[in-house]
C-alpha atoms as a PDB file:
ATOM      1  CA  UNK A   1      21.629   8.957 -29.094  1.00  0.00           C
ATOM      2  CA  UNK A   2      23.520   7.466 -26.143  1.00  0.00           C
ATOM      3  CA  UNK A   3      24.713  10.364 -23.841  1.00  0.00           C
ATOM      4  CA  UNK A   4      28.641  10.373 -24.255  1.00  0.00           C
ATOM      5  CA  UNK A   5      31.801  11.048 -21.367  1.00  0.00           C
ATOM      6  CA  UNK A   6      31.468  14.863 -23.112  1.00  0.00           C
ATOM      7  CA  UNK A   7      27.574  14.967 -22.702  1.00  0.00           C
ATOM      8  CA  UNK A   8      27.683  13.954 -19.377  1.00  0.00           C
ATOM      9  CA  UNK A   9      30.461  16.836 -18.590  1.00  0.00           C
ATOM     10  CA  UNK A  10      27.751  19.275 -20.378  1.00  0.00           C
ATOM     11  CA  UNK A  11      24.761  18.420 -18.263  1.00  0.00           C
ATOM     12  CA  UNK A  12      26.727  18.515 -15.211  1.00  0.00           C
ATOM     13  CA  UNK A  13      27.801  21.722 -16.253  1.00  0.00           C
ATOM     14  CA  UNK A  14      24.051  22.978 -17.157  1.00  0.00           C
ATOM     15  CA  UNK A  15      23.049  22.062 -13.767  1.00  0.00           C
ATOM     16  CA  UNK A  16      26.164  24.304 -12.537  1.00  0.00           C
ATOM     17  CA  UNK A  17      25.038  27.525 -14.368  1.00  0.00           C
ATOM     18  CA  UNK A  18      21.176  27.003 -12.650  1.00  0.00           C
ATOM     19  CA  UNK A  19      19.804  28.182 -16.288  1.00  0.00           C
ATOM     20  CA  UNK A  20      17.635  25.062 -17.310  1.00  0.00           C
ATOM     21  CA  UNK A  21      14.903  24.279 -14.878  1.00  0.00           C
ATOM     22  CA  UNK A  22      15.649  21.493 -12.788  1.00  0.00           C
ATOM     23  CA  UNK A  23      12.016  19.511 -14.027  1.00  0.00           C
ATOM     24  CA  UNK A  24      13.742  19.586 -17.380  1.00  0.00           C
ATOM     25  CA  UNK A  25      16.343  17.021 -16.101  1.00  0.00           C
ATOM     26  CA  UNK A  26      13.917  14.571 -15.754  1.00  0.00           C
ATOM     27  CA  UNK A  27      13.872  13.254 -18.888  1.00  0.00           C
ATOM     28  CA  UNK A  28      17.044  11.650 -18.578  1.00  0.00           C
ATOM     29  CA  UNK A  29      15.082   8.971 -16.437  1.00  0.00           C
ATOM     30  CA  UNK A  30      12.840   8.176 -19.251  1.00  0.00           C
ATOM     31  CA  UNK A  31      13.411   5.558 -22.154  1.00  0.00           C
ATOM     32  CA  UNK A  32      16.955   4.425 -20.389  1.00  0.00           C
ATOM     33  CA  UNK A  33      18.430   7.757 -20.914  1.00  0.00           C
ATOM     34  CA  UNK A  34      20.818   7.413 -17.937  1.00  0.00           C
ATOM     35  CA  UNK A  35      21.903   4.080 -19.230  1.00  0.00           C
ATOM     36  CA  UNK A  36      25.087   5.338 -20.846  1.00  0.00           C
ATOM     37  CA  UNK A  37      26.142   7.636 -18.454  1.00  0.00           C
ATOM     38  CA  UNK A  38      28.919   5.871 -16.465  1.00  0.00           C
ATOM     39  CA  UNK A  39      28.029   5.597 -12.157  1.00  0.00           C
ATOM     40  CA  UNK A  40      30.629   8.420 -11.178  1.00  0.00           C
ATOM     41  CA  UNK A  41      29.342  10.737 -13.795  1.00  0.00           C
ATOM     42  CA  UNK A  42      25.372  10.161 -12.528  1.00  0.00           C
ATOM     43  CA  UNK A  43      26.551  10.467  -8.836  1.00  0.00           C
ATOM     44  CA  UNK A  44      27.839  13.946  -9.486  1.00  0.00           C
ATOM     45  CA  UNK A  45      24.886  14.354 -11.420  1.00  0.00           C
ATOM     46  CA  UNK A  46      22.175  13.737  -9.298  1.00  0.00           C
ATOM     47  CA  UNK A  47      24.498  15.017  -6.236  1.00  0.00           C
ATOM     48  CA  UNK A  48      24.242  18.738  -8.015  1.00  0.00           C
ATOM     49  CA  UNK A  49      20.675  18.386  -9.093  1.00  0.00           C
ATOM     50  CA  UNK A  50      19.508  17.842  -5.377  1.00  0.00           C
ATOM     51  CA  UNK A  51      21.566  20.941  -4.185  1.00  0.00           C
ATOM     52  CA  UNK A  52      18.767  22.484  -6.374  1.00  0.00           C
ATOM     53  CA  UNK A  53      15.362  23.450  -5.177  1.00  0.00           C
ATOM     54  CA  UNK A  54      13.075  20.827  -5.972  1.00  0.00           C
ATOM     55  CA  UNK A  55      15.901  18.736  -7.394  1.00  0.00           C
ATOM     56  CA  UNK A  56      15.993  16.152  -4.488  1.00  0.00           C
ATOM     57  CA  UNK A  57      12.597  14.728  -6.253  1.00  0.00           C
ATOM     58  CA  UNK A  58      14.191  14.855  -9.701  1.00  0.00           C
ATOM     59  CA  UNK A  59      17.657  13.362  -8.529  1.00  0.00           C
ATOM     60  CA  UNK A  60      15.341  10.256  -6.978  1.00  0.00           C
ATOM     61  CA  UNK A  61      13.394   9.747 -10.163  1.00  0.00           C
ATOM     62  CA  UNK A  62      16.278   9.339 -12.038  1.00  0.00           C
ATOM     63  CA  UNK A  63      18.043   7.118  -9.684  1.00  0.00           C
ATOM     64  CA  UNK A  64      15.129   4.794  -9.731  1.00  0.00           C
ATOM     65  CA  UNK A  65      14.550   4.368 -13.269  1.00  0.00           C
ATOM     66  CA  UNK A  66      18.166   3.722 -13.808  1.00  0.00           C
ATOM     67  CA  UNK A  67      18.333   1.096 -10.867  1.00  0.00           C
ATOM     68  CA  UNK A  68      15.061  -0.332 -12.694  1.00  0.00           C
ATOM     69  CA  UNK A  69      17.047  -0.326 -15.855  1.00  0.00           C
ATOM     70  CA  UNK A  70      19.968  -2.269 -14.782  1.00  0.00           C
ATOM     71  CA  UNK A  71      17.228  -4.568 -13.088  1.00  0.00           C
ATOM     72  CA  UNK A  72      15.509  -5.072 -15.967  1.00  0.00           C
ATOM     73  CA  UNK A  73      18.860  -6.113 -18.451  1.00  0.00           C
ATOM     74  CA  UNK A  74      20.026  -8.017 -15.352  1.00  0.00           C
ATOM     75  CA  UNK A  75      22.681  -5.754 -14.329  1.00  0.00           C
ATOM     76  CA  UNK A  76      24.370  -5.403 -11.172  1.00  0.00           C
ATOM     77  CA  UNK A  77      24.191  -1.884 -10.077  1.00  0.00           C
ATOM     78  CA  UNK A  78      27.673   0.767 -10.029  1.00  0.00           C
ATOM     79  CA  UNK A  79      29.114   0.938  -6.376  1.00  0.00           C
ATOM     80  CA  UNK A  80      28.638   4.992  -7.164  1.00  0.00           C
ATOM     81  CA  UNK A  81      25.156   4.176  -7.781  1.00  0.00           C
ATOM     82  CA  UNK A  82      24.468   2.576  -4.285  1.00  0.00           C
ATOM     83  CA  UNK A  83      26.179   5.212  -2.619  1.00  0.00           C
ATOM     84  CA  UNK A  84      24.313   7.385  -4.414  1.00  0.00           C
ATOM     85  CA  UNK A  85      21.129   6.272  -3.270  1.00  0.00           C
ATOM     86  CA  UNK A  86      22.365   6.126   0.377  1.00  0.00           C
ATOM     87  CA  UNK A  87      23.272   9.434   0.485  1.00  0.00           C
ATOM     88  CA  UNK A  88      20.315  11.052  -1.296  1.00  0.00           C
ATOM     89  CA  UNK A  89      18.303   8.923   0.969  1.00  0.00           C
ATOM     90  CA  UNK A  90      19.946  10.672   4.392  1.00  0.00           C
ATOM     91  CA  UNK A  91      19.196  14.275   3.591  1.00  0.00           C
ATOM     92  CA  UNK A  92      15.763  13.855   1.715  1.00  0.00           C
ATOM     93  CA  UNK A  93      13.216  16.511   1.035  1.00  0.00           C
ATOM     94  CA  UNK A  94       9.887  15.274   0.743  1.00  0.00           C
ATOM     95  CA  UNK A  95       6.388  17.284   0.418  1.00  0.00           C
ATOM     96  CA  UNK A  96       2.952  15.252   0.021  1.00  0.00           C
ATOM     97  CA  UNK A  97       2.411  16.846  -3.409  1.00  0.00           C
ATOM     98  CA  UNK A  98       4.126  14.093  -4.991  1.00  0.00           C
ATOM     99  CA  UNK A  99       2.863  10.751  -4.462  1.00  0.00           C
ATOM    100  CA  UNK A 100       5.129   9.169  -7.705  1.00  0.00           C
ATOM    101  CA  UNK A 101       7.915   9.802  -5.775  1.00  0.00           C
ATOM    102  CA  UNK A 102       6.633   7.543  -2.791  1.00  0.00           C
ATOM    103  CA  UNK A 103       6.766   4.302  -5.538  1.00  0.00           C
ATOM    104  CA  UNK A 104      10.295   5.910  -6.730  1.00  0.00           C
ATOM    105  CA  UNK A 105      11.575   6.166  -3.247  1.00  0.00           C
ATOM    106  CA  UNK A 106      10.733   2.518  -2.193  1.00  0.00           C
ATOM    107  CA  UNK A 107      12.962   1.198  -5.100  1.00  0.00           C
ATOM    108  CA  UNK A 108      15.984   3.252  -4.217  1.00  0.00           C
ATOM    109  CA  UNK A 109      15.331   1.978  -0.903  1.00  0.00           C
ATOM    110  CA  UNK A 110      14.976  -1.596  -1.743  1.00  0.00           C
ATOM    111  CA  UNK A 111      18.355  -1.364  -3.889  1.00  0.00           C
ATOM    112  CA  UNK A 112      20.385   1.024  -1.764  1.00  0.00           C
ATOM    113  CA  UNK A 113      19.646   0.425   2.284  1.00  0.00           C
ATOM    114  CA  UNK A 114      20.083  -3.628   2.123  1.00  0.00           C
ATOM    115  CA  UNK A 115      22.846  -4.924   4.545  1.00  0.00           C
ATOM    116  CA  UNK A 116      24.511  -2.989   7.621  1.00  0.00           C
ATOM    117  CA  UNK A 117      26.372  -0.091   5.419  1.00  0.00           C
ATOM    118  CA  UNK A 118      22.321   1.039   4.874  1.00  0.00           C
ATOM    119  CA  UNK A 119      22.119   1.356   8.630  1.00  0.00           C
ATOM    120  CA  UNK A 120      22.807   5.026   8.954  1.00  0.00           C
ATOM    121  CA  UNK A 121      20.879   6.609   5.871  1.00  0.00           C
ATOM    122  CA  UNK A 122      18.023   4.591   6.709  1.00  0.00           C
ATOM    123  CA  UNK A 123      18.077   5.865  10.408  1.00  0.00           C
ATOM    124  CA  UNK A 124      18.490   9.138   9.048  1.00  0.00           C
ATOM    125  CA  UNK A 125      15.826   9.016   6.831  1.00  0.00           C
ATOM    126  CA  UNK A 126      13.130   7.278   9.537  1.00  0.00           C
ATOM    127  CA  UNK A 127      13.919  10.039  12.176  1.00  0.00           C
ATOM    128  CA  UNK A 128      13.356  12.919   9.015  1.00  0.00           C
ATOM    129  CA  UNK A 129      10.024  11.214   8.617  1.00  0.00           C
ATOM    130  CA  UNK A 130       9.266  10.501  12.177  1.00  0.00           C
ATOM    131  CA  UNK A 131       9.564  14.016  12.639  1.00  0.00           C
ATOM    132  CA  UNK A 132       7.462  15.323   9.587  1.00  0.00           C
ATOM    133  CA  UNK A 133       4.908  12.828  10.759  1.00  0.00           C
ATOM    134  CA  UNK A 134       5.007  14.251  14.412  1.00  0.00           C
ATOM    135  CA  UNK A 135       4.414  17.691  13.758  1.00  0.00           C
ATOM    136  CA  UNK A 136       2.379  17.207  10.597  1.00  0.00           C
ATOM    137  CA  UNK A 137       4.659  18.691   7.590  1.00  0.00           C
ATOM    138  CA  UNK A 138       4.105  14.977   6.082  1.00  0.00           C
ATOM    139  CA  UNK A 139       1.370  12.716   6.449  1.00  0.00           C
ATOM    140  CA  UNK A 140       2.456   9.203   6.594  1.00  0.00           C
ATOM    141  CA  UNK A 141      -0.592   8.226   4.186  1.00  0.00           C
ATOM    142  CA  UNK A 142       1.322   9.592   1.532  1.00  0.00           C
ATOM    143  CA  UNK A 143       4.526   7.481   2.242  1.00  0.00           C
ATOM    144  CA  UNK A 144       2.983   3.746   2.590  1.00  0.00           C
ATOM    145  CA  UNK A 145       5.299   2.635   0.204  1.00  0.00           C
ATOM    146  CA  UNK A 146       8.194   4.247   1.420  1.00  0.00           C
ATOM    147  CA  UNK A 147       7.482   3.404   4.531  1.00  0.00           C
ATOM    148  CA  UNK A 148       7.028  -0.556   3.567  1.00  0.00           C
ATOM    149  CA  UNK A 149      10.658  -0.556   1.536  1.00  0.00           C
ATOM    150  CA  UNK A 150      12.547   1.198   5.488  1.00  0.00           C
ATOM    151  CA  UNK A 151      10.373  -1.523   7.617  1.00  0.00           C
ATOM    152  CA  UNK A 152      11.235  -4.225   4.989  1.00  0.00           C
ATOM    153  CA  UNK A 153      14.741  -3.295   4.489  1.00  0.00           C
ATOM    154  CA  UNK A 154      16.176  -2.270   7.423  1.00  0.00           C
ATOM    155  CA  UNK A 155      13.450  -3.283  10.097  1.00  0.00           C
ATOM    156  CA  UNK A 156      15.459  -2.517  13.451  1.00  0.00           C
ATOM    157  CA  UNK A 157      16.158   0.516  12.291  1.00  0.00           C
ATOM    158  CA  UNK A 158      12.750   1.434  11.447  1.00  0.00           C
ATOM    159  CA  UNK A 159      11.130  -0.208  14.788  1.00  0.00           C
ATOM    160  CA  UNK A 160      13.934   1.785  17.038  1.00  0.00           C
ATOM    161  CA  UNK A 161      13.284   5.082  14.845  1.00  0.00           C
ATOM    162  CA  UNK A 162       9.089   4.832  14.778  1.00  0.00           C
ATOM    163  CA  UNK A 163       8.384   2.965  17.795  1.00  0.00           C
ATOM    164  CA  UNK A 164      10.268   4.709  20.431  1.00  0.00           C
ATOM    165  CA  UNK A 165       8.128   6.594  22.904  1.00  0.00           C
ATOM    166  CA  UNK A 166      11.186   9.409  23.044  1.00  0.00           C
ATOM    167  CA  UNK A 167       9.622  12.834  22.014  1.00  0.00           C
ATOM    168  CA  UNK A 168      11.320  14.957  19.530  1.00  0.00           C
ATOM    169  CA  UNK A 169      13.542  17.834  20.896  1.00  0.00           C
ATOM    170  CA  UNK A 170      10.381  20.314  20.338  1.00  0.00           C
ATOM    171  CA  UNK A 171       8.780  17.546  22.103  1.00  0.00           C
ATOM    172  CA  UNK A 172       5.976  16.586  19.670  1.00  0.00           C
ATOM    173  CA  UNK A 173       5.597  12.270  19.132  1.00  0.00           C
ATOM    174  CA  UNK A 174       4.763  10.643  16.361  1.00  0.00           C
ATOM    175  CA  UNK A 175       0.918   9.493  16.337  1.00  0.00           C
ATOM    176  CA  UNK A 176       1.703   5.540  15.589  1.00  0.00           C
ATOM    177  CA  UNK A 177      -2.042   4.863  14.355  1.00  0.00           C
ATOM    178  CA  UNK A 178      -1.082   6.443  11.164  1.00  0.00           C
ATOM    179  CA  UNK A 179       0.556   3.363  10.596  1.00  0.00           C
ATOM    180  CA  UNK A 180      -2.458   1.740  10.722  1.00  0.00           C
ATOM    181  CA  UNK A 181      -5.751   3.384  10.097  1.00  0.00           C
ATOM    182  CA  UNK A 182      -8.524   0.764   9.884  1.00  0.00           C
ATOM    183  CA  UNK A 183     -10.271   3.731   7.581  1.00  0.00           C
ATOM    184  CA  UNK A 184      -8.538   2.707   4.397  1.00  0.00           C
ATOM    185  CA  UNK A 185      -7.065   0.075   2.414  1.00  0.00           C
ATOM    186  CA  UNK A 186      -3.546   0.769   3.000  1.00  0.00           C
ATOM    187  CA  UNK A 187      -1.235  -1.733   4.241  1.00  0.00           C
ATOM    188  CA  UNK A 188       0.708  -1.404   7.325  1.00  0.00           C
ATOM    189  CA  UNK A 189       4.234  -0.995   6.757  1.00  0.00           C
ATOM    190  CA  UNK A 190       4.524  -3.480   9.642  1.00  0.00           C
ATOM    191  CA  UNK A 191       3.611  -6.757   8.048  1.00  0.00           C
ATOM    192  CA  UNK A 192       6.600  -6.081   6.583  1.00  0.00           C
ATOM    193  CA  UNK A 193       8.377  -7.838   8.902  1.00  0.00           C
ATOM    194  CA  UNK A 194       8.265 -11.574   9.978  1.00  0.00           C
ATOM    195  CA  UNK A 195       6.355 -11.893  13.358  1.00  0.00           C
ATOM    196  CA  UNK A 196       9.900 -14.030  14.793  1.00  0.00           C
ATOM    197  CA  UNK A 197      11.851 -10.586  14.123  1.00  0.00           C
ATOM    198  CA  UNK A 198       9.169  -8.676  15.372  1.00  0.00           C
ATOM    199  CA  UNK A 199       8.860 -10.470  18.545  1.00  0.00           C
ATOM    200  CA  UNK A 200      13.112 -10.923  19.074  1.00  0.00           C
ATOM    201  CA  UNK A 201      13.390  -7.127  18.894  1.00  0.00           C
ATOM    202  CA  UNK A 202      10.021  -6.945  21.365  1.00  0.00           C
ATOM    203  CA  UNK A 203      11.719  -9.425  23.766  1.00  0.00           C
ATOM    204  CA  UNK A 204      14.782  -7.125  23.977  1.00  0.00           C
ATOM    205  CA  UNK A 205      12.763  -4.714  26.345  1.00  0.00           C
ATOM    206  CA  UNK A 206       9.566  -6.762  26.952  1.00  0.00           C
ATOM    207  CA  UNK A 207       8.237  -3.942  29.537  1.00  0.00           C
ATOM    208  CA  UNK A 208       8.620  -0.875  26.849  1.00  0.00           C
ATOM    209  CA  UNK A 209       8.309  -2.923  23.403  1.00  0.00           C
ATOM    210  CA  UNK A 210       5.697  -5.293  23.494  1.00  0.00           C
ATOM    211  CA  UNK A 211       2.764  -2.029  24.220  1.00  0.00           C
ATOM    212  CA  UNK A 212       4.701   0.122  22.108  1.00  0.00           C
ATOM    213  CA  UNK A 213       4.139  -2.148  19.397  1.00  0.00           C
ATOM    214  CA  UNK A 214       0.768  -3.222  20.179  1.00  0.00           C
ATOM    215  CA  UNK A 215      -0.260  -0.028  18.913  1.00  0.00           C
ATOM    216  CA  UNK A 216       0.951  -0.152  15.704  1.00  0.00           C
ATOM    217  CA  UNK A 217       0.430  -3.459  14.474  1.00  0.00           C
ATOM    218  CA  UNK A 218      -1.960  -5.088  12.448  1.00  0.00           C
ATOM    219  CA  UNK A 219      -4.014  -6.906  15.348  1.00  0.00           C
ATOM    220  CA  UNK A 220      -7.168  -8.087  12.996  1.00  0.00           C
ATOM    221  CA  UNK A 221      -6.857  -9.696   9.653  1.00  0.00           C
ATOM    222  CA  UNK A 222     -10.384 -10.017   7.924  1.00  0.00           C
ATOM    223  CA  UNK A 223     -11.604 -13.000   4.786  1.00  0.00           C
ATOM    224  CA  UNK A 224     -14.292 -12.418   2.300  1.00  0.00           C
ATOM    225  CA  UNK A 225     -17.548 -13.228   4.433  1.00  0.00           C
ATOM    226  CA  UNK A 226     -15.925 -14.660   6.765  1.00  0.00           C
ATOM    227  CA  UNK A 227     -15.489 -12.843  10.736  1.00  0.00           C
ATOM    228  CA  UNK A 228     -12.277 -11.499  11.754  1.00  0.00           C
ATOM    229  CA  UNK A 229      -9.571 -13.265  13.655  1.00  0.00           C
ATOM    230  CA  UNK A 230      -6.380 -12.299  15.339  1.00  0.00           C
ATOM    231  CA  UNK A 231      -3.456 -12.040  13.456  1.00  0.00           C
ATOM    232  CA  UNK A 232      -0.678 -14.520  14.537  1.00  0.00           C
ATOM    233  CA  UNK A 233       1.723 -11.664  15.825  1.00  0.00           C
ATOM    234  CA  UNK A 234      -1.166 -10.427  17.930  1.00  0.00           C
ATOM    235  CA  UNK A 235      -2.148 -13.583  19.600  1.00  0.00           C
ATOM    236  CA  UNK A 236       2.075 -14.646  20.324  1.00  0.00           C
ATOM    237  CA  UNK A 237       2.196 -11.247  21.855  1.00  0.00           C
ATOM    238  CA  UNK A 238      -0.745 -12.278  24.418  1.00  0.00           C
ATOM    239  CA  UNK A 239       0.506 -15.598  24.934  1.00  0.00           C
ATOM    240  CA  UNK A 240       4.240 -13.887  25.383  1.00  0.00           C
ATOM    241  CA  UNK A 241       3.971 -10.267  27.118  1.00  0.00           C
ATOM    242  CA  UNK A 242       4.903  -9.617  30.550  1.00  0.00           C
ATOM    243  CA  UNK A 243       1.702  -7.571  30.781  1.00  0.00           C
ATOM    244  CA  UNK A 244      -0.503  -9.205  28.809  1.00  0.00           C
ATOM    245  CA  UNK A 245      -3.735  -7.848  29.890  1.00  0.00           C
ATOM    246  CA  UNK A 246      -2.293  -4.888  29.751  1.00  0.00           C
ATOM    247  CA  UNK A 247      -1.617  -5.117  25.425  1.00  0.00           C
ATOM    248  CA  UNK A 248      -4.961  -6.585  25.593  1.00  0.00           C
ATOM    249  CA  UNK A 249      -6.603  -3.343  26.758  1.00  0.00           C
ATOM    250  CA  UNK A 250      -4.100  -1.550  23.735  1.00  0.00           C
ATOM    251  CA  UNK A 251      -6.035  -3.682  21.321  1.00  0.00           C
ATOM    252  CA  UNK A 252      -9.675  -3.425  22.872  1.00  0.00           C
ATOM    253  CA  UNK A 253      -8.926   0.577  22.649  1.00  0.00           C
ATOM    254  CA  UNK A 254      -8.425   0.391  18.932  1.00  0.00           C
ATOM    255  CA  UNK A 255     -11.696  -1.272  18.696  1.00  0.00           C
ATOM    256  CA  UNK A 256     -13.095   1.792  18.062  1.00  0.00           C
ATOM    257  CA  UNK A 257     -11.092   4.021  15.124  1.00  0.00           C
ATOM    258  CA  UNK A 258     -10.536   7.292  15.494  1.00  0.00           C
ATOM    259  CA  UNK A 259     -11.348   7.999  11.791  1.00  0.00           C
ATOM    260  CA  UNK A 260     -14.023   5.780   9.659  1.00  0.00           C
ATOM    261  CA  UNK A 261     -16.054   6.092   7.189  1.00  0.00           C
ATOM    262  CA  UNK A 262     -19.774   4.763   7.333  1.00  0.00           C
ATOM    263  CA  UNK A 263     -20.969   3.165  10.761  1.00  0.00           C
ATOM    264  CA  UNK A 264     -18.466   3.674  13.950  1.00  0.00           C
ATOM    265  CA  UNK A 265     -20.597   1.164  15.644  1.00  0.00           C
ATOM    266  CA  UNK A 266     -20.780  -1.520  13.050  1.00  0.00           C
ATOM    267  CA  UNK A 267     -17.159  -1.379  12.901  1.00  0.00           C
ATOM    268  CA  UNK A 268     -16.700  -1.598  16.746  1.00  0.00           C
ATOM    269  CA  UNK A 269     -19.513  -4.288  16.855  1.00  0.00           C
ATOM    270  CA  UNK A 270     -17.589  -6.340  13.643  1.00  0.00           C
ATOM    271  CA  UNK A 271     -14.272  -6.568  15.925  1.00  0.00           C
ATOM    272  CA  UNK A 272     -16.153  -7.912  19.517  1.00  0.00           C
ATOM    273  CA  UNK A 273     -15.728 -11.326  17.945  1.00  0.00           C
ATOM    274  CA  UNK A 274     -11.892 -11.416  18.610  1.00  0.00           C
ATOM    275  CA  UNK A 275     -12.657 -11.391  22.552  1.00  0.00           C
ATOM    276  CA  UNK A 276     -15.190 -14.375  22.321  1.00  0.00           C
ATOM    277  CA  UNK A 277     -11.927 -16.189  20.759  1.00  0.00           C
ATOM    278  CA  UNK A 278      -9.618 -15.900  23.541  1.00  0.00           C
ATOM    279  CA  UNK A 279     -10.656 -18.645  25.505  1.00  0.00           C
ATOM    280  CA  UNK A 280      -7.726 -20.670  24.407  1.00  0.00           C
ATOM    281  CA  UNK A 281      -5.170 -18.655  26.195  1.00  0.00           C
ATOM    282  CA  UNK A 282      -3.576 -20.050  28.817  1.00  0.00           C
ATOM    283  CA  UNK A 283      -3.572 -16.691  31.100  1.00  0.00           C
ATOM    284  CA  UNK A 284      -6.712 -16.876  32.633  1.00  0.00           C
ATOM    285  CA  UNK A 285      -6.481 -12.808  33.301  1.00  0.00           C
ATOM    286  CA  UNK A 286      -6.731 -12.285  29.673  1.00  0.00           C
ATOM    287  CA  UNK A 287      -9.704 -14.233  29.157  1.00  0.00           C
ATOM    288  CA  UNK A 288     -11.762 -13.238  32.414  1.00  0.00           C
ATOM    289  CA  UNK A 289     -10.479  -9.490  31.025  1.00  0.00           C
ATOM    290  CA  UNK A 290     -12.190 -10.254  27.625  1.00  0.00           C
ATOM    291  CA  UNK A 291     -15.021 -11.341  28.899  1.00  0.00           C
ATOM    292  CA  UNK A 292     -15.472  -8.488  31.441  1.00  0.00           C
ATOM    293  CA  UNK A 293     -15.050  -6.285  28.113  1.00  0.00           C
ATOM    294  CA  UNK A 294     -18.037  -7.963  26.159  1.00  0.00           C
ATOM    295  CA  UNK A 295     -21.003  -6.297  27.628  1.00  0.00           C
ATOM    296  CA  UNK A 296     -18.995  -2.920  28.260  1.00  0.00           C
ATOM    297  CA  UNK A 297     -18.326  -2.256  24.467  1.00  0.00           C
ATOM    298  CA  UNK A 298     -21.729  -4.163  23.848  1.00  0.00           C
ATOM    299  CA  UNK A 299     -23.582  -1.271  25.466  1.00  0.00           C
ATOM    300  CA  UNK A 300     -21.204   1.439  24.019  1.00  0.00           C
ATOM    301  CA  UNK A 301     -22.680   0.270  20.201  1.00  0.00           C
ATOM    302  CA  UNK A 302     -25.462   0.243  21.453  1.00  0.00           C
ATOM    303  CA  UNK A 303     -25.474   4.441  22.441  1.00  0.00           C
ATOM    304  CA  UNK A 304     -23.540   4.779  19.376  1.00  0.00           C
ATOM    305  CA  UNK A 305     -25.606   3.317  17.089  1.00  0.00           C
ATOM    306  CA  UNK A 306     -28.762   5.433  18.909  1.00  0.00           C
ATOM    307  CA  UNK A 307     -26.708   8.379  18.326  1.00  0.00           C
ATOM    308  CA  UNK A 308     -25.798   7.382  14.425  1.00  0.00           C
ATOM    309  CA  UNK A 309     -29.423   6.646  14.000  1.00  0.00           C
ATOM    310  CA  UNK A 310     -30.468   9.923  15.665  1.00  0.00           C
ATOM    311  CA  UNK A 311     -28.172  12.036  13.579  1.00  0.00           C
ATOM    312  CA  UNK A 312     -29.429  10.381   9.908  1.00  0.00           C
ATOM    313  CA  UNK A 313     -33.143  11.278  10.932  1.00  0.00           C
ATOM    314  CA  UNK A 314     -32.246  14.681  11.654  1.00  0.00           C
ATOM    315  CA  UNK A 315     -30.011  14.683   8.707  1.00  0.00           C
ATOM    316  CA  UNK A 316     -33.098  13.377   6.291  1.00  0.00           C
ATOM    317  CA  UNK A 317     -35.473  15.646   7.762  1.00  0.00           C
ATOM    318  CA  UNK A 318     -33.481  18.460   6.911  1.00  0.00           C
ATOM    319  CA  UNK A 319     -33.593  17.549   3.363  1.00  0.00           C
ATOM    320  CA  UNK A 320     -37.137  17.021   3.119  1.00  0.00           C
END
């Protein structure tokens, strides 16, 4: 049965009285419930619901599976709708409980923040996560794809918002590695973003930008049996940086991760290839810096693979 004018009016007026528990509203996001219900009547909807405790998550479900809906049947999406989404989208409330609602979010996202009147709910949004990620109320390996829709969509936005080096006011900073933590498969939100944009928004303040987003980048890209290689962004920003040794020592410092799983020093050892390719570069400082690095981190595997060796016969002769 299609939810009628009058039905709407009812469910708005359920969520008014606070009787039904706000997880029961969900199911108007399932089988194209929503569908019927006109764009005004679903704003005020969803508007209520996330006035609720724990009804911002239920508000966004919904949202999503009716923007998917009018996707699917090739509909263009209510004006209510859009604003909708922005404004849900500028005072979230997100937990890492639910990681359905990091898939959800990335639609509304994708549908809602296009275009400069998405400009302030998606700056309101990064700084709300750039603070949860700073003092560790949310973890930003819960929110990849979140995090890929803001960098995708609004990309200035999200570079100005994540990569400034301007604490919060309680003067915690956002750890930018979570971005990209060679420890798991996840994909940094970054190669979202066309290296041109990237390095046009690094050019603006060469002197701040360029290291600020050396850290966060993806620097390596790896083939099936095959050794790594730079990525193109990484090399352009050595060719291009006023400080170019200086992003090269960013990189060399991410050699080694700061959470792995199996063999630190394989992993450090697997990445000493990307110096030996630098002899193209043009800046001899770069290349006479890379080579000065080879036998330092060449002797650091070395005592870290003693010391990994070390600890798995101790461990193995405690289980004997």
């Amino acid at each position: 049965m299609p939810i009628s004018p009058a039905g709407a009016a009812r469910l708005k007026r359920a969520v008014a009285l606070g009787k039904a528990k706000v997880a029961a509203f969900t199911f108007l996001g399932w089988g194209r419930a929503s569908d019927a219900i006109s764009g005004q009547d679903l704003k005020e909807l969803l508007f209520a619901l996330a006035e609720r405790e724990d009804g911002f998550k239920v508000a966004a479900d919904i949202l999503s599976m009716r923007l998917h809906s009018d996707n699917d049947q090739k509909i263009e999406h209510a004006g209510e709708l859009i604003d909708t989404g922005r404004l849900l989208l500028a005072r979230p409330s997100l937990t890492d409980r639910d990681h359905n609602l990091d898939f959800h979010l990335r639609k509304v996202v994708k549908a809602c923040l296009t275009g400069p009147d998405g400009v302030d709910a998606a700056r309101a949004l990064c700084e709300y996560m750039k603070k949860g990620f700073s003092d560790y109320s949310l973890s930003a390996y819960s929110w990849g794809q979140l995090l890929q829709g803001l960098f995708k969509t609004q990309p200035r936005v999200a570079l100005e918002v994540f990569l400034s080096s301007t604490p919060q006011p309680d003067g915690s900073t956002l750890d930018i590695d979570d971005f990209n933590d060679p420890s798991d498969r996840r994909k940094n939100p970054l190669d979202e973003i066309p290296t041109d944009e990237l390095l046009r928004w690094c050019e603006e303040e060469p002197a701040r930008r360029y290291p600020a987003a050396a850290r966060a980048i993806s620097y390596f890209k790896s083939e099936k049996d095959a050794p790594l290689e730079w990525t193109p962004l990484a090399k352009e920003m050595l060719k291009r940086a006023p400080d170019r040794v200086g992003i090269l020592t960013i990189f060399v410092e991410r050699f080694s991760p700061s959470s792995w799983s199996g063999s630190r020093a394989a992993i450090v050892e697997s990445r000493l290839i990307l110096l030996e390719q630098l002899g193209d570069l043009s800046d001899a400082s770069v290349s006479d810096f890379a080579r000065q690095q080879l036998p330092v981190l060449s002797e650091q595997v070395a005592r870290e693979r003693e010391w990994e060796n070390k600890r798995d016969s101790d461990r193995d002769e405690r289980f004997e």
